[in-house]
Protein backbone atom coordinates (compact mmCIF):
# COMPACT_ATOMS: atom_id res chain seq x y z
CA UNK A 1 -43.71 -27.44 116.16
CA UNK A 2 -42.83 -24.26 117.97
CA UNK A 3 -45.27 -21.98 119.48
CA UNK A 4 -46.33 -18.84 117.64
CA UNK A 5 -43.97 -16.01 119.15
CA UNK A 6 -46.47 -13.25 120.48
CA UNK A 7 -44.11 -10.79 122.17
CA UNK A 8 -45.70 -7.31 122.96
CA UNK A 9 -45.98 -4.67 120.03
CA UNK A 10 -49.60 -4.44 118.20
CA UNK A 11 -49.25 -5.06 114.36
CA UNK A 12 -52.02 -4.13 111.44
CA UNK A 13 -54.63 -7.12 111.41
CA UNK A 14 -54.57 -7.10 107.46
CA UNK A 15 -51.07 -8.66 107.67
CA UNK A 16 -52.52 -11.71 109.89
CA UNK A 17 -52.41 -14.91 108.73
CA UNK A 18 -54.87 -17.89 110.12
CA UNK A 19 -53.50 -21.26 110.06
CA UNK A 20 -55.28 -24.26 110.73
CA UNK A 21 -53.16 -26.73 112.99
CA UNK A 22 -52.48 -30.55 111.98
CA UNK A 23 -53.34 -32.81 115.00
CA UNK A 24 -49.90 -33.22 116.06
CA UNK A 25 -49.68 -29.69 116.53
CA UNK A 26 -52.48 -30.03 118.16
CA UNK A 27 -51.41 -32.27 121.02
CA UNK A 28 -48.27 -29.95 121.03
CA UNK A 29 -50.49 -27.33 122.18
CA UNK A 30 -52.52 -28.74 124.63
CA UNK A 31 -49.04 -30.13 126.37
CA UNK A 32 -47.97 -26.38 126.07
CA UNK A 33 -50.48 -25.16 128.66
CA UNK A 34 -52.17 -26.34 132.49
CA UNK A 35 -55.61 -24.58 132.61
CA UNK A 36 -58.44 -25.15 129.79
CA UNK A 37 -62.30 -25.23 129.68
CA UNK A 38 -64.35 -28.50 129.85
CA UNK A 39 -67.92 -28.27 128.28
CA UNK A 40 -70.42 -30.58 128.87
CA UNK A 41 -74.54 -29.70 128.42
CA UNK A 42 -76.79 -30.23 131.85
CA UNK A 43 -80.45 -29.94 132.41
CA UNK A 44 -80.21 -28.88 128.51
CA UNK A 45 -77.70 -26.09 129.57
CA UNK A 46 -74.60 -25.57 128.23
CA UNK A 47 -71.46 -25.40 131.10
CA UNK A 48 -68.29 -24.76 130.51
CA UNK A 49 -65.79 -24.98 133.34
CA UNK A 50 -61.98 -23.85 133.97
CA UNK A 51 -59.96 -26.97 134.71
CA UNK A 52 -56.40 -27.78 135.54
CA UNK A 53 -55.66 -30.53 133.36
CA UNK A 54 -52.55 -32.86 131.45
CA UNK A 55 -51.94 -34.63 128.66
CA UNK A 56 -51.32 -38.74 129.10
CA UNK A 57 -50.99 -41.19 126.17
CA UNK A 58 -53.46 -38.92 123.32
CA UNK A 59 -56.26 -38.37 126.43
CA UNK A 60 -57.14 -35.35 128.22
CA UNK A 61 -57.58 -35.60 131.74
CA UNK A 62 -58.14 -33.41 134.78
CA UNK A 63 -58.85 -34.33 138.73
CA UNK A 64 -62.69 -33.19 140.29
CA UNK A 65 -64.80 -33.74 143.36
CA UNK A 66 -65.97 -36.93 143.20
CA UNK A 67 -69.74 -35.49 144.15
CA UNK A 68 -69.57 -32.06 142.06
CA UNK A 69 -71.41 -30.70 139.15
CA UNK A 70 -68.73 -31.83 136.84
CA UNK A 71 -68.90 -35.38 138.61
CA UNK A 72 -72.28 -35.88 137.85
CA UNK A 73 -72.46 -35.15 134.45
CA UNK A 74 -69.93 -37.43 133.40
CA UNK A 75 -70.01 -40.34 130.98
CA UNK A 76 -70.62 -38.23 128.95
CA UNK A 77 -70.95 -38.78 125.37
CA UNK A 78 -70.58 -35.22 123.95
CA UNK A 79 -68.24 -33.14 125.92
CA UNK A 80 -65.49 -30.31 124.76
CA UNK A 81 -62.31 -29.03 126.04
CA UNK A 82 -60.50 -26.14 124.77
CA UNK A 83 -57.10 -24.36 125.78
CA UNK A 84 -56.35 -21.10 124.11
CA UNK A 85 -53.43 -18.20 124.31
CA UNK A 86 -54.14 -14.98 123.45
CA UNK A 87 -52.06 -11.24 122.79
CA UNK A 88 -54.88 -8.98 122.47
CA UNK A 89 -51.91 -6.44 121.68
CA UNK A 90 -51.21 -7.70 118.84
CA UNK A 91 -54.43 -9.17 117.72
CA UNK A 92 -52.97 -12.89 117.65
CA UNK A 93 -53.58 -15.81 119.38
CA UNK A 94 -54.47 -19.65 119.43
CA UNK A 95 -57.06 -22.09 120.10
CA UNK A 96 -57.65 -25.90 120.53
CA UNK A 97 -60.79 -27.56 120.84
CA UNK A 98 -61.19 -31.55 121.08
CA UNK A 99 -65.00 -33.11 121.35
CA UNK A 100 -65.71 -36.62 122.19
CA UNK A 101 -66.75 -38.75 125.10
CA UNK A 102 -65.68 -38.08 129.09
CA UNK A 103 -65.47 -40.68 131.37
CA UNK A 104 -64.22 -41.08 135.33
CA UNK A 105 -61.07 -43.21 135.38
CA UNK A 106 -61.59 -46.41 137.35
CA UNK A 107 -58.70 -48.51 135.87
CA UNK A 108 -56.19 -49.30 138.64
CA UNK A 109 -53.09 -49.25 136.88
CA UNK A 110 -54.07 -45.93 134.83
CA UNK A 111 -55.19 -43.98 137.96
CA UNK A 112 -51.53 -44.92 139.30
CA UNK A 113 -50.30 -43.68 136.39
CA UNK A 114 -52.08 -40.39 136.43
CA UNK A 115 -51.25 -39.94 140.07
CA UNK A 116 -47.45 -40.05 139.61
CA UNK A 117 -47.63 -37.33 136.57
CA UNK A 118 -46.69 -33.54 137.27
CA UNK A 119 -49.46 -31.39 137.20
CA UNK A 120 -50.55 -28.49 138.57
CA UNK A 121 -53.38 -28.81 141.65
CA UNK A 122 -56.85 -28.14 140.76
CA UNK A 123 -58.07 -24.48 141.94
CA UNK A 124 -61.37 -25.28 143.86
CA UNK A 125 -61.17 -26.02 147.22
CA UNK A 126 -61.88 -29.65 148.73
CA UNK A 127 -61.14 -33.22 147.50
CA UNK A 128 -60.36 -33.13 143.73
CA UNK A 129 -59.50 -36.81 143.66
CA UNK A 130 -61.90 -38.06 140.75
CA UNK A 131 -59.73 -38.20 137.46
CA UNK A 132 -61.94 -37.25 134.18
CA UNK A 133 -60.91 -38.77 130.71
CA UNK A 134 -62.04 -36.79 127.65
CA UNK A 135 -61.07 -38.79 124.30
CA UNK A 136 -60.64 -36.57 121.46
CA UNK A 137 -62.30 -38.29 118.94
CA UNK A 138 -61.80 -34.34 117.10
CA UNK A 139 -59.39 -32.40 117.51
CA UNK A 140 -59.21 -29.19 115.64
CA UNK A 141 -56.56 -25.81 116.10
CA UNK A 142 -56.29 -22.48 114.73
CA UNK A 143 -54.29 -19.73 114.99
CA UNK A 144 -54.18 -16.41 113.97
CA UNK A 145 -50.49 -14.35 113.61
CA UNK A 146 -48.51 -12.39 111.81
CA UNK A 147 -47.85 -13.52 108.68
């Protein structure tokens, strides 16, 4: 799959098409990006949170303080992550969601796994050495384009 090509140049919205995305395309997307939002509910408030995260093996996971807010709501049976790209300019855009369970990674052989993959370092400051799972149990896309 090839991502939608959004250069510059704002075109009638009445010529957009939406397209829903298979899951494959799906997974394509999330690889295509580095930052997302994970959404969890606390104290019966929804958070969302920006994360820097990759994609290992049909999981999502992103590294966290081992005693932050994110840290201590997770297991977590319902949880979210999205990624997104937008081009306001020409009213077009993308978004992923996936919805399932987050967990911390304990498994010895997977954490060495995670810690040898490229990814880009976490934004807040301090120790960000708790991996997160999130299991997409659903995965939906959609994007919106020229048609």
């Amino acid at each position: 799959m090839s991502i939608p090509n959004m250069a510059p140049g704002r075109i009638d919205g009445a010529r957009h098409v939406t397209t829903e995305y298979s899951e494959d395309q799906c997974w394509d997307l999330l690889r295509s990006e580095t930052t997302g939002r994970f959404g969890f509910v606390r104290d019966g408030r929804v958070m969302i949170l920006p994360v820097n995260y990759l994609v290992h093996n049909k999981a999502i996971y992103f590294r966290t303080s081992p005693d932050g807010i994110i840290s201590d709501a997770v297991p977590h049976q319902q949880s979210s992550f999205q990624v997104d790209d937008a081009r306001p300019a020409r009213s077009e855009g993308w978004s992923v969601l996936a919805s399932g369970p987050s967990s911390r990674v304990m498994e010895p052989e997977l954490l060495t796994d995670l810690w040898g993959q490229i990814m880009p370092e976490p934004w807040g400051g301090g120790a960000r050495n708790l991996f997160i799972r999130i299991d997409a149990a659903t995965l939906t896309g959609r994007g919106v384009h020229l048609g």
